[in-house]
PDB file of N, CA and C in Angstrom:
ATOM      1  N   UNK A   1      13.184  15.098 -28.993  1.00  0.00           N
ATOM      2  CA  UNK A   1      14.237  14.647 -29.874  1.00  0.00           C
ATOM      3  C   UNK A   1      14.980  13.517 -29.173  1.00  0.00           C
ATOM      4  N   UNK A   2      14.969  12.415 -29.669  1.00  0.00           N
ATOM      5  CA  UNK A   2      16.056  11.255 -29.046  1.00  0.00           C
ATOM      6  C   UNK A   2      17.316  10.940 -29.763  1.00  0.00           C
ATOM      7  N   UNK A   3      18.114  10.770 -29.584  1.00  0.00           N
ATOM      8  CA  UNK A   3      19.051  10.056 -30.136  1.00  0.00           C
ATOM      9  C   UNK A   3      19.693   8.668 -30.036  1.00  0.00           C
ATOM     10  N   UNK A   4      19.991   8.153 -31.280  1.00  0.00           N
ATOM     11  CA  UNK A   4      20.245   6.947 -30.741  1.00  0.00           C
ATOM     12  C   UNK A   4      21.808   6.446 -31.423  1.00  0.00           C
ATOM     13  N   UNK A   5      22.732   6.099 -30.713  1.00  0.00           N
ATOM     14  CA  UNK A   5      24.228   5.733 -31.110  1.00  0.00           C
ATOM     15  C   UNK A   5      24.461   4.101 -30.734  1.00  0.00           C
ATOM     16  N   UNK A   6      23.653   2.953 -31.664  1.00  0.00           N
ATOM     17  CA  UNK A   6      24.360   1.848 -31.379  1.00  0.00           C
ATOM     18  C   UNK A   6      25.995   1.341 -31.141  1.00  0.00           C
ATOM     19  N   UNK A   7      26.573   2.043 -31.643  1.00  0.00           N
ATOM     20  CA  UNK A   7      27.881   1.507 -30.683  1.00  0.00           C
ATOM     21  C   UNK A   7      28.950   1.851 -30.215  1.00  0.00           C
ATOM     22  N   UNK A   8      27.921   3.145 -29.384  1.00  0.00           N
ATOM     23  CA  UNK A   8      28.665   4.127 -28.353  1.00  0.00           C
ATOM     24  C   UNK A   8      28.851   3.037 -26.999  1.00  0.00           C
ATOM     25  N   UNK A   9      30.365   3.423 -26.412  1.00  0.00           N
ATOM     26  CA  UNK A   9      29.989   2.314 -25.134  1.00  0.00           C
ATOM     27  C   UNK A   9      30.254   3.719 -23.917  1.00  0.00           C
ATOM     28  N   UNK A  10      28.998   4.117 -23.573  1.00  0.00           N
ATOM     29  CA  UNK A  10      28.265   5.016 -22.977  1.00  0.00           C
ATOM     30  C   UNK A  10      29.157   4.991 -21.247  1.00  0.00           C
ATOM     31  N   UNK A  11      29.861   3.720 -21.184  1.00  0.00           N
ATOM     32  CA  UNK A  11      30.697   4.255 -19.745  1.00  0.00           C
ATOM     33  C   UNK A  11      31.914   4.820 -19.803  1.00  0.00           C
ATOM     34  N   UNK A  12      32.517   5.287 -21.322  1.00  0.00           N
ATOM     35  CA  UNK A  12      33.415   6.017 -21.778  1.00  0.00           C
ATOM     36  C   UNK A  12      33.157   7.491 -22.012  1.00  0.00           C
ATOM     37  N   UNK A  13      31.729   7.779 -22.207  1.00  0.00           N
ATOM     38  CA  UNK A  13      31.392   9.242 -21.988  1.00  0.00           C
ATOM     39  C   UNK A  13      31.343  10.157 -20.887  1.00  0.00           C
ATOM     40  N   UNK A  14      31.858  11.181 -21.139  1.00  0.00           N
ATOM     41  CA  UNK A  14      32.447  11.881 -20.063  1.00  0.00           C
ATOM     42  C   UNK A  14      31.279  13.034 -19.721  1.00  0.00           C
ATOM     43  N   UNK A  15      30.810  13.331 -21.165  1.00  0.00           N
ATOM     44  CA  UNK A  15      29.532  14.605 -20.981  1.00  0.00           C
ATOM     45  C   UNK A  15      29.063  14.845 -22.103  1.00  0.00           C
ATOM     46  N   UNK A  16      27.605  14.823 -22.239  1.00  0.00           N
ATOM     47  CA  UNK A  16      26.624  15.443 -23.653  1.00  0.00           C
ATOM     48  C   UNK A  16      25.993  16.371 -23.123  1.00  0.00           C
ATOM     49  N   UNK A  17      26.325  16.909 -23.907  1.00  0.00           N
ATOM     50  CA  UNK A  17      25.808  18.341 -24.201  1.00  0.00           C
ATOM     51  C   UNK A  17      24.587  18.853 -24.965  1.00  0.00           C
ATOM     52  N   UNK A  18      23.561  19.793 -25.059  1.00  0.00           N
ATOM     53  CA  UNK A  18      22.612  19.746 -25.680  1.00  0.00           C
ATOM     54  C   UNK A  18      22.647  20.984 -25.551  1.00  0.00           C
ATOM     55  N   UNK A  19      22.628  22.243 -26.847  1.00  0.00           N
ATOM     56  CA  UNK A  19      22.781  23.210 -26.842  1.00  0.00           C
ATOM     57  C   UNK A  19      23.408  23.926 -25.404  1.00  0.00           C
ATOM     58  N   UNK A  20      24.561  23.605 -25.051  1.00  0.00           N
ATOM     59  CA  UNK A  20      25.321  23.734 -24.093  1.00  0.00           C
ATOM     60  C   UNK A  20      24.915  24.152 -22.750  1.00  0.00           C
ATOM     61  N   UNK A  21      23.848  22.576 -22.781  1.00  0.00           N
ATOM     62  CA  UNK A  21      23.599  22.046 -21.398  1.00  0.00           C
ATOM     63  C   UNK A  21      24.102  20.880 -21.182  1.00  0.00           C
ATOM     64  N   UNK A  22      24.226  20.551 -20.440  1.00  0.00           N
ATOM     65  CA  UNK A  22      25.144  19.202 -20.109  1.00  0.00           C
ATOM     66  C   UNK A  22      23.561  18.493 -19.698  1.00  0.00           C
ATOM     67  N   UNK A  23      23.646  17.118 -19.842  1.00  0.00           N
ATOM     68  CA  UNK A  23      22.451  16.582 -19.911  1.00  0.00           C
ATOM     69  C   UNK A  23      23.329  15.327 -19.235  1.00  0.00           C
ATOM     70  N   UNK A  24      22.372  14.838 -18.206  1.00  0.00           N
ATOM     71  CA  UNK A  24      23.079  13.798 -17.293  1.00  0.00           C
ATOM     72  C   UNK A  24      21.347  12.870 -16.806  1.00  0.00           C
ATOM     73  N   UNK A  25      21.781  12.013 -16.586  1.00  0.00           N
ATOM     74  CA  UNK A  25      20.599  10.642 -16.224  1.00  0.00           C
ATOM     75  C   UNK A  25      20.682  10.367 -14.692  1.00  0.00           C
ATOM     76  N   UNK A  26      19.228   9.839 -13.881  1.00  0.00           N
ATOM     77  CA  UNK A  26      19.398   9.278 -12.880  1.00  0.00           C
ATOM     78  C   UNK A  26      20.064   7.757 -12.757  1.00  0.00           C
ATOM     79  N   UNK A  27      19.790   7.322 -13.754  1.00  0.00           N
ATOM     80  CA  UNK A  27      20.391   6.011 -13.635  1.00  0.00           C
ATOM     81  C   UNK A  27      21.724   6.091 -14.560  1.00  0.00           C
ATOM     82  N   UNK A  28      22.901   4.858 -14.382  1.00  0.00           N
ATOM     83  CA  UNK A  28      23.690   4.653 -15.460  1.00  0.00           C
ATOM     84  C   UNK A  28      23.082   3.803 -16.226  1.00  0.00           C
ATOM     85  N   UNK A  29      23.808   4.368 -17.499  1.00  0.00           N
ATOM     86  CA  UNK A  29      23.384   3.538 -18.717  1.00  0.00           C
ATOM     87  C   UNK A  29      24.039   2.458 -19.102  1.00  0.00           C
ATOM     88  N   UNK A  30      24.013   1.322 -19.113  1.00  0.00           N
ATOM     89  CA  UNK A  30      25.404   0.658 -19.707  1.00  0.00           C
ATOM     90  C   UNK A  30      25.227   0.037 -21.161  1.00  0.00           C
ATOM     91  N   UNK A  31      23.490  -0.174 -21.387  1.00  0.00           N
ATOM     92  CA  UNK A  31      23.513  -0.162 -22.864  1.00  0.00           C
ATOM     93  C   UNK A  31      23.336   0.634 -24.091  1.00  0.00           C
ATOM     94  N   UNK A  32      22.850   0.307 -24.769  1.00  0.00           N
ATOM     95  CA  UNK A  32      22.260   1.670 -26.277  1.00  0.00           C
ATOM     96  C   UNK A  32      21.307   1.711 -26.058  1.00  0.00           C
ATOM     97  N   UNK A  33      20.368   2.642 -25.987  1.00  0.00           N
ATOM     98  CA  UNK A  33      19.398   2.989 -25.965  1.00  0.00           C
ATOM     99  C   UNK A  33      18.675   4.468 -26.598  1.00  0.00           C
ATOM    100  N   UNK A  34      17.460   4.491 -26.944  1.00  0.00           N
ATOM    101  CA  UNK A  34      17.364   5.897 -26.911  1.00  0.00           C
ATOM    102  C   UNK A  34      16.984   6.984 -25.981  1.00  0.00           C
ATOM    103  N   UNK A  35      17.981   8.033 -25.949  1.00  0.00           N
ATOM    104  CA  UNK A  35      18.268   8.989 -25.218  1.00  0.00           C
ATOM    105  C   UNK A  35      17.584  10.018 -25.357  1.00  0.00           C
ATOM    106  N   UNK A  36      16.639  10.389 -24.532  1.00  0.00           N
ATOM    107  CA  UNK A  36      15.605  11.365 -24.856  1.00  0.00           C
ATOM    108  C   UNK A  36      16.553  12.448 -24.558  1.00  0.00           C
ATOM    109  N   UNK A  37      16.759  13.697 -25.526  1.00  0.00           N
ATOM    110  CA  UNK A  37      17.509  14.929 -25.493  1.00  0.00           C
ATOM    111  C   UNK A  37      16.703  16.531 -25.369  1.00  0.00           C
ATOM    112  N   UNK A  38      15.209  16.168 -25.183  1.00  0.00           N
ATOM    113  CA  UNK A  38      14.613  17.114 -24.817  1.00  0.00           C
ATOM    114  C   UNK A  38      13.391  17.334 -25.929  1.00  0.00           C
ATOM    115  N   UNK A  39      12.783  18.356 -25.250  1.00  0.00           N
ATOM    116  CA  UNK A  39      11.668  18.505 -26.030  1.00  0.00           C
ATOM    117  C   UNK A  39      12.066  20.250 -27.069  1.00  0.00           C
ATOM    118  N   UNK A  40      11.929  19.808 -28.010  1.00  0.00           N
ATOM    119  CA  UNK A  40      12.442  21.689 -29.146  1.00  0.00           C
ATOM    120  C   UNK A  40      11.152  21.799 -30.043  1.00  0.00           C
ATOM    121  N   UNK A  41      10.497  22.910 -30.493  1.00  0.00           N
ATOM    122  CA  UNK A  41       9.676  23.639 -31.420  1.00  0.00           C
ATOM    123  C   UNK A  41      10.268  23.371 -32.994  1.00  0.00           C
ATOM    124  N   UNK A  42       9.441  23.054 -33.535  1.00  0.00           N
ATOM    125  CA  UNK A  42       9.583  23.044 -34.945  1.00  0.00           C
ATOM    126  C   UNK A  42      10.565  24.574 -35.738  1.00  0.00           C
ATOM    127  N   UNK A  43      11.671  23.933 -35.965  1.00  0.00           N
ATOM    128  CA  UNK A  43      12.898  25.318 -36.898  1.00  0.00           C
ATOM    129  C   UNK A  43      13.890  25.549 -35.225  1.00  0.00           C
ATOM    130  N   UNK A  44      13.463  24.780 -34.361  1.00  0.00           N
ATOM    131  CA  UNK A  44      14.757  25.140 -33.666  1.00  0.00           C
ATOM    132  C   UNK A  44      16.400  24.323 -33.644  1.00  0.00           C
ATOM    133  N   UNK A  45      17.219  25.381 -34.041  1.00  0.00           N
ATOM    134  CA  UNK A  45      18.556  24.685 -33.958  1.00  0.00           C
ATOM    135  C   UNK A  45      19.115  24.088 -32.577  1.00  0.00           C
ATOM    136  N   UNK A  46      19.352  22.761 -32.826  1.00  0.00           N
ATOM    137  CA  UNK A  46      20.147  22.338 -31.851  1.00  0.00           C
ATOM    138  C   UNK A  46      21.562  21.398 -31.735  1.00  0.00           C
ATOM    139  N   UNK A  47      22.076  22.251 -30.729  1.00  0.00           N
ATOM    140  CA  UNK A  47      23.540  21.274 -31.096  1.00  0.00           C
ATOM    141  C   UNK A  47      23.820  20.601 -29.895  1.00  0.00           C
ATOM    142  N   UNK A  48      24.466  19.155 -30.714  1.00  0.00           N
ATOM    143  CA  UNK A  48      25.089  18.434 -29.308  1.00  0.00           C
ATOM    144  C   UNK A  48      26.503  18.210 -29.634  1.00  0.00           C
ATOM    145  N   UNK A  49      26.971  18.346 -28.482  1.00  0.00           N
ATOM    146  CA  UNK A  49      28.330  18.086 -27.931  1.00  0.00           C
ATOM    147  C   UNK A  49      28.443  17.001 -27.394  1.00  0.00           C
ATOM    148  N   UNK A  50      29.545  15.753 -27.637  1.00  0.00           N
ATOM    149  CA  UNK A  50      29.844  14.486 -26.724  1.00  0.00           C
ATOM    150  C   UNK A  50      30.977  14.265 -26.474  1.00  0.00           C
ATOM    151  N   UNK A  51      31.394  13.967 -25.645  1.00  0.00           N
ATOM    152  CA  UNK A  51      32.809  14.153 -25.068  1.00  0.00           C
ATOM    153  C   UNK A  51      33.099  12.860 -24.590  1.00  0.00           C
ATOM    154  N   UNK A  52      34.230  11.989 -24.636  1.00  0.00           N
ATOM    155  CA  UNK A  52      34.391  10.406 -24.426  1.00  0.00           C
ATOM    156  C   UNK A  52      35.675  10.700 -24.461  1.00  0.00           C
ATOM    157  N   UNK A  53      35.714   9.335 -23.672  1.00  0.00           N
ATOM    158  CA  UNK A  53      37.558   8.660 -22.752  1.00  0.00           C
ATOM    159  C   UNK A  53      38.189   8.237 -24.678  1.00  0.00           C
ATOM    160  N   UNK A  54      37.330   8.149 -25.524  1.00  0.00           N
ATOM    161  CA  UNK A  54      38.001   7.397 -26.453  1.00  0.00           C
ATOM    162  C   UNK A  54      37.377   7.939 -27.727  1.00  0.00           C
ATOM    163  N   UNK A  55      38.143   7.346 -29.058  1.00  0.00           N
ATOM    164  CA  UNK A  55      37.116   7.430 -30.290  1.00  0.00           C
ATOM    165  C   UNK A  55      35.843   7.219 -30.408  1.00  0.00           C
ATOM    166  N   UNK A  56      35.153   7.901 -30.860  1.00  0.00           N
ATOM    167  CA  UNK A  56      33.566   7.621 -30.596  1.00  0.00           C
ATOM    168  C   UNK A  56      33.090   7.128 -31.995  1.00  0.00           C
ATOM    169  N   UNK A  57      32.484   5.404 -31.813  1.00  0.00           N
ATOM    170  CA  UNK A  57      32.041   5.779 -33.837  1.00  0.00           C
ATOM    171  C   UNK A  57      30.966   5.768 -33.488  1.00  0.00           C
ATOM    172  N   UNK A  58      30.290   6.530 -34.754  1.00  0.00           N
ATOM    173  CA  UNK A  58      29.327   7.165 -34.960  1.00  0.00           C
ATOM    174  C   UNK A  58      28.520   6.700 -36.206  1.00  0.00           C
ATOM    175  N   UNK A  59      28.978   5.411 -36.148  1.00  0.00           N
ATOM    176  CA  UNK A  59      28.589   4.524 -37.935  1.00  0.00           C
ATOM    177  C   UNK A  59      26.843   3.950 -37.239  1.00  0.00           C
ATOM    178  N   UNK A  60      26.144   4.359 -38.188  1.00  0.00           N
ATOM    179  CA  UNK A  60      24.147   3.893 -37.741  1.00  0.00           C
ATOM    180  C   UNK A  60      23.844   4.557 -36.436  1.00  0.00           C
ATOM    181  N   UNK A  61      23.989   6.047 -36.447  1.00  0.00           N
ATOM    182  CA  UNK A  61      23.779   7.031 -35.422  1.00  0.00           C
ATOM    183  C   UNK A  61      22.432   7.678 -35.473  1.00  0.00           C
ATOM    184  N   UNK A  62      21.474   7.345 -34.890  1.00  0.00           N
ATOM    185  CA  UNK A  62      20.239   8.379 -35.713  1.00  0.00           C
ATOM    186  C   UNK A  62      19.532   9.397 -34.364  1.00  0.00           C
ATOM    187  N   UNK A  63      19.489  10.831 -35.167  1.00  0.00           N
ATOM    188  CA  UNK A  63      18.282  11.553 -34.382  1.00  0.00           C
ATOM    189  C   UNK A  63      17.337  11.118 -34.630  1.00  0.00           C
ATOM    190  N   UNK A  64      15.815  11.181 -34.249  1.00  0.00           N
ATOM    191  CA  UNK A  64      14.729  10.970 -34.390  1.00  0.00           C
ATOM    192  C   UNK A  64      13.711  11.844 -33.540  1.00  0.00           C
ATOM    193  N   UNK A  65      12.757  12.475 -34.388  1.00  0.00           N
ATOM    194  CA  UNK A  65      11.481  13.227 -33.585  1.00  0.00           C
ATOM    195  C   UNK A  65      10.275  12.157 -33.280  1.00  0.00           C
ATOM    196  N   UNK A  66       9.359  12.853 -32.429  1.00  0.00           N
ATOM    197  CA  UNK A  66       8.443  12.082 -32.428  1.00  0.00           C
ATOM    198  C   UNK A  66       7.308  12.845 -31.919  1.00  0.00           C
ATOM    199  N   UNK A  67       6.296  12.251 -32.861  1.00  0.00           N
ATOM    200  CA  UNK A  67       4.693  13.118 -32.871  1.00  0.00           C
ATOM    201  C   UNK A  67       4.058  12.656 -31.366  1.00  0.00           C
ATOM    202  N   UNK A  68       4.102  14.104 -30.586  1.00  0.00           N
ATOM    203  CA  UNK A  68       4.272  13.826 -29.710  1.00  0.00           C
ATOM    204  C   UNK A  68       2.904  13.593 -29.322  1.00  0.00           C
ATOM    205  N   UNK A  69       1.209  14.369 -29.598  1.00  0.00           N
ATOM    206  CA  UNK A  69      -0.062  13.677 -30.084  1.00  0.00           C
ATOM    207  C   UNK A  69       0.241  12.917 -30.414  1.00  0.00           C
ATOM    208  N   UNK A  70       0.878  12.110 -31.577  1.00  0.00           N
ATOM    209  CA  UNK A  70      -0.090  10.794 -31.706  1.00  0.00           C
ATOM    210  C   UNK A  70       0.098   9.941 -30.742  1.00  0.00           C
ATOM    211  N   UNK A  71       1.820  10.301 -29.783  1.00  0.00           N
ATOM    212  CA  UNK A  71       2.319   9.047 -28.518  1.00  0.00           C
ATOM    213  C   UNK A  71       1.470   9.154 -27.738  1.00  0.00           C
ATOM    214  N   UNK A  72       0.983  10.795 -27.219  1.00  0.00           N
ATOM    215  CA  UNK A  72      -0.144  10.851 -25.929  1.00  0.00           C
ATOM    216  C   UNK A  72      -1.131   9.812 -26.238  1.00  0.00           C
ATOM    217  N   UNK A  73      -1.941   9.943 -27.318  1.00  0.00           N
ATOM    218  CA  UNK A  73      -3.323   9.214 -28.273  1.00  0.00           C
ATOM    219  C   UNK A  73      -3.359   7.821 -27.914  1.00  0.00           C
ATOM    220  N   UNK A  74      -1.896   7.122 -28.460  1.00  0.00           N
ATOM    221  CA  UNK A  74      -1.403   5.593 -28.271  1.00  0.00           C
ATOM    222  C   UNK A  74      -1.474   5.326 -26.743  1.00  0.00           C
ATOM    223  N   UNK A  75      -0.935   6.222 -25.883  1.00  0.00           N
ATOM    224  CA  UNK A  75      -0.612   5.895 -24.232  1.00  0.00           C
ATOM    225  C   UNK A  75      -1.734   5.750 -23.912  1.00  0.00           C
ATOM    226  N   UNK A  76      -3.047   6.283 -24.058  1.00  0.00           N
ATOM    227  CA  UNK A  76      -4.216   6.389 -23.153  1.00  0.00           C
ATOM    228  C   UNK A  76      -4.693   5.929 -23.746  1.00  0.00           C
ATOM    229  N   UNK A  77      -4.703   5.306 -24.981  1.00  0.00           N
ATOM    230  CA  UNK A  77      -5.519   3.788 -25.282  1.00  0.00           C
ATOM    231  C   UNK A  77      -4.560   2.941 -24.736  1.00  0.00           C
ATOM    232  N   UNK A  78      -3.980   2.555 -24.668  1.00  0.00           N
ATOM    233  CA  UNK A  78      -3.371   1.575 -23.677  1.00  0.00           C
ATOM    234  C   UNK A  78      -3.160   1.835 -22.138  1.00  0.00           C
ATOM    235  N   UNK A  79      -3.409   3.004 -21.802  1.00  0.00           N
ATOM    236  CA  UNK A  79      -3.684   3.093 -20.169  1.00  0.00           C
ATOM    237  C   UNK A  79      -5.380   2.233 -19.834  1.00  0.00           C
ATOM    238  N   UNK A  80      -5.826   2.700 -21.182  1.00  0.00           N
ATOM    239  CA  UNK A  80      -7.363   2.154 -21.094  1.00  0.00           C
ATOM    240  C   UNK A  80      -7.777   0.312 -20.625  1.00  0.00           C
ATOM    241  N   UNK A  81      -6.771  -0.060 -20.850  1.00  0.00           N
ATOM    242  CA  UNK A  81      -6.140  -1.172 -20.838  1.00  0.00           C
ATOM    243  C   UNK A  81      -5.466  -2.043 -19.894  1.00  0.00           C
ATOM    244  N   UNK A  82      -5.068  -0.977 -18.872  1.00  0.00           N
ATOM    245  CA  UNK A  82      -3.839  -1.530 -18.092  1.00  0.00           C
ATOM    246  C   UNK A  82      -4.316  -2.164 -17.093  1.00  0.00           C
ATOM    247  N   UNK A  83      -3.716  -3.017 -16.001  1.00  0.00           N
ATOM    248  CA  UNK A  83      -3.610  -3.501 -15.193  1.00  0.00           C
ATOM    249  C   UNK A  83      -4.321  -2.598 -13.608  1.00  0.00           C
ATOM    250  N   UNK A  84      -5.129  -2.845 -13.250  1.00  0.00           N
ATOM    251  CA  UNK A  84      -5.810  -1.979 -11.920  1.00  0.00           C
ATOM    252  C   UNK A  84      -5.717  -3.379 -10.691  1.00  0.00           C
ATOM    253  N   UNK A  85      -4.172  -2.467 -10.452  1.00  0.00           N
ATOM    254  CA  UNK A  85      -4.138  -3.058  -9.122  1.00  0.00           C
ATOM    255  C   UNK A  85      -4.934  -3.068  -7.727  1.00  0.00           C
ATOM    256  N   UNK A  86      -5.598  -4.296  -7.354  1.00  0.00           N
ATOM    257  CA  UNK A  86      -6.408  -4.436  -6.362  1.00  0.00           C
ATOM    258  C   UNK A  86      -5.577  -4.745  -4.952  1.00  0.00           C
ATOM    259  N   UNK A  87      -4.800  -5.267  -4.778  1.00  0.00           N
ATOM    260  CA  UNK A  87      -3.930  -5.431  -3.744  1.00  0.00           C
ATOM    261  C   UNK A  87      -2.646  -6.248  -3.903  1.00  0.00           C
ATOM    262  N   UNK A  88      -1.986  -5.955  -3.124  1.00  0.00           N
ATOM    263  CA  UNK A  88      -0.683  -6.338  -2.743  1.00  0.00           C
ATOM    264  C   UNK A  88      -0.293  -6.693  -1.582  1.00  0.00           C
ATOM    265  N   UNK A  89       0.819  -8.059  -1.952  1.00  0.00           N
ATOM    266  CA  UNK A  89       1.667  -8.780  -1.053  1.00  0.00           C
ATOM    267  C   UNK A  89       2.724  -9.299  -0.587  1.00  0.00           C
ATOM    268  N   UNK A  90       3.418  -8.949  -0.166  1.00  0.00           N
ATOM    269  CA  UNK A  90       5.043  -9.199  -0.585  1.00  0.00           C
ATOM    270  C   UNK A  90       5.538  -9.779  -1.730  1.00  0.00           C
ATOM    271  N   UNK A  91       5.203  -8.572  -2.434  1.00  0.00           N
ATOM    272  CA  UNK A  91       6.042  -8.711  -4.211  1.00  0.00           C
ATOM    273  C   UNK A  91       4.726  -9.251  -4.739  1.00  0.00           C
ATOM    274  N   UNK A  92       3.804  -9.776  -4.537  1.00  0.00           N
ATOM    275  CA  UNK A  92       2.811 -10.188  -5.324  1.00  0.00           C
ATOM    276  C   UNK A  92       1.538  -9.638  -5.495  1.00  0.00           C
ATOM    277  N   UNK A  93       1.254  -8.901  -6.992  1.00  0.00           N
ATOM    278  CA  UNK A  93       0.208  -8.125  -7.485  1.00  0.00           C
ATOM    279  C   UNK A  93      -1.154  -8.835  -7.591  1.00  0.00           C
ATOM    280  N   UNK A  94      -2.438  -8.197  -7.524  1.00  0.00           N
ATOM    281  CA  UNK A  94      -3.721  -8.978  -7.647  1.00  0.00           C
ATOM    282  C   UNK A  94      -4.598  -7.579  -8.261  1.00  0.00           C
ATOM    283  N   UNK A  95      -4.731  -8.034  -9.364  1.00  0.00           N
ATOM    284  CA  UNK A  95      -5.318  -7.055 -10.085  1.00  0.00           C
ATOM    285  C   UNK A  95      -6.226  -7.791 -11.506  1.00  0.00           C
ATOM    286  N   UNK A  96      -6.747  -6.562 -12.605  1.00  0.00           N
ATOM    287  CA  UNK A  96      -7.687  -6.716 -13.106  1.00  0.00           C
ATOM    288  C   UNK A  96      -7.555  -5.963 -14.409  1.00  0.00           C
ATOM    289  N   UNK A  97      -7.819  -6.688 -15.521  1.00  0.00           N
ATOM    290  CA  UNK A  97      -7.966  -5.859 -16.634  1.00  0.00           C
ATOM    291  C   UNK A  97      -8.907  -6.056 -17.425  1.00  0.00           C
ATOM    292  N   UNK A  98      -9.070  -5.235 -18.561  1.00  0.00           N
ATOM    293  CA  UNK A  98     -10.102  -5.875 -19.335  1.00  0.00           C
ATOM    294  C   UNK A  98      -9.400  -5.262 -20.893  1.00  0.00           C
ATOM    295  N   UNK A  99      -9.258  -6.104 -21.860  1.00  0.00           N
ATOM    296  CA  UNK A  99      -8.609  -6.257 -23.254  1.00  0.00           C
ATOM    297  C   UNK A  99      -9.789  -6.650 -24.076  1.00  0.00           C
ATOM    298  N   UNK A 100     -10.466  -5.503 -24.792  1.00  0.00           N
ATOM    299  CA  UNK A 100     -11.266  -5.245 -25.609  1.00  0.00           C
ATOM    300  C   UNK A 100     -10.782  -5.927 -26.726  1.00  0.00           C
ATOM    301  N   UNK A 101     -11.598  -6.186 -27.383  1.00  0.00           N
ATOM    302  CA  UNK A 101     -11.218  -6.946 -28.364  1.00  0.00           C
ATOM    303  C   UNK A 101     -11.697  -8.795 -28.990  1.00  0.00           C
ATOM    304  N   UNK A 102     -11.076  -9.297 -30.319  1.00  0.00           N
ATOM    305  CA  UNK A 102     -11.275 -10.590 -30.616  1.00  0.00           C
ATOM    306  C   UNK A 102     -10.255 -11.301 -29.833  1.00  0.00           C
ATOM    307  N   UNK A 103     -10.442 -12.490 -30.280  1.00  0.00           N
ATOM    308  CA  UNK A 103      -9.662 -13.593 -29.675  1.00  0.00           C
ATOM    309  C   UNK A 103      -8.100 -13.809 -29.945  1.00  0.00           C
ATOM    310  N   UNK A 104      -8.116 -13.407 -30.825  1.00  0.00           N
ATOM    311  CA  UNK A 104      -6.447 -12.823 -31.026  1.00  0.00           C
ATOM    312  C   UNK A 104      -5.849 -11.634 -30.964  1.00  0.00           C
ATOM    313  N   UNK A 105      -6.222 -11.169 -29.797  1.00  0.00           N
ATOM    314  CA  UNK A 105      -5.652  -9.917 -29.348  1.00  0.00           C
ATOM    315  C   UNK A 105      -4.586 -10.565 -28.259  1.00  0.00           C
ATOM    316  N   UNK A 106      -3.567  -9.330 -28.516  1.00  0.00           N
ATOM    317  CA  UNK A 106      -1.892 -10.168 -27.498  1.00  0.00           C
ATOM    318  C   UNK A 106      -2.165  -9.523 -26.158  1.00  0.00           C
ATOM    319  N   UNK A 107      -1.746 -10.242 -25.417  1.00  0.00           N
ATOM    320  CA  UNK A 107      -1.774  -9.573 -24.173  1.00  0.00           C
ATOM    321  C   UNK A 107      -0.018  -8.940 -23.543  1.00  0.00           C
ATOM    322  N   UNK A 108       0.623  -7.710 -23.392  1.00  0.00           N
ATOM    323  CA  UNK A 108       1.551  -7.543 -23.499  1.00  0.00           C
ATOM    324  C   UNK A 108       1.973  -7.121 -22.165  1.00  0.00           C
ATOM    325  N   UNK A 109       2.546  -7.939 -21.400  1.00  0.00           N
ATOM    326  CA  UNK A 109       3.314  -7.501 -19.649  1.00  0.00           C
ATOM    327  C   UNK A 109       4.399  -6.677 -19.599  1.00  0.00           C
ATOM    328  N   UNK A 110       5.075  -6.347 -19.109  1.00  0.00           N
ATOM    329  CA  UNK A 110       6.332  -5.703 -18.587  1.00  0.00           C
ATOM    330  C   UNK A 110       5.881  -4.802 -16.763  1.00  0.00           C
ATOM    331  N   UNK A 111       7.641  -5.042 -16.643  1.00  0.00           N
ATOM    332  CA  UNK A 111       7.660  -4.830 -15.705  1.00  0.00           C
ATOM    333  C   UNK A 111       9.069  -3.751 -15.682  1.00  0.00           C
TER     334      UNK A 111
END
């Protein structure tokens, strides 16, 4: 289940709660994003609690599930895909892929 609150300003939150667990991140957040709130079984109730220095709006707030087969399915065709790093050098990658496909297939980086 993720949630997502475009215009929560997330360094005003004090604590979320998820069926009264407090749910906390390794990193800070400082933008919107979606907030993975855990994994729940189909018919389970869950409640969250959010607690903030201030008014919280809550205007274009959305939960969202997600099929969690079909994401595995999508990931490992695109692991199929990825980048096989051959060596490294101070900060600089040398590697190899191969992108099946026609001639207009995108090639998509991140880091």
């Amino acid at each position: 289940l993720h949630l997502y609150i475009p215009n929560l300003k997330w360094k005003k939150v004090t604590q979320l709660k998820v069926n009264q667990q407090v749910i906390s991140t390794p990193i800070y957040i400082a933008t919107n994003q979606l907030f993975n709130l855990g994994h729940f079984e189909k018919g389970t109730t869950v409640t969250l609690s959010l607690t903030a220095e201030q008014v919280v709006d809550l205007t274009n707030w959305q939960l969202q599930t997600l099929d969690q087969t079909a994401f595995n399915r999508a990931v490992d065709k695109l692991r199929q895909q990825a980048l096989h790093v051959n060596a490294t050098k101070k900060g600089h990658l040398n590697g190899a892929l191969n992108v099946p496909g026609n001639d207009t297939q995108l090639l998509y980086t991140s880091i």
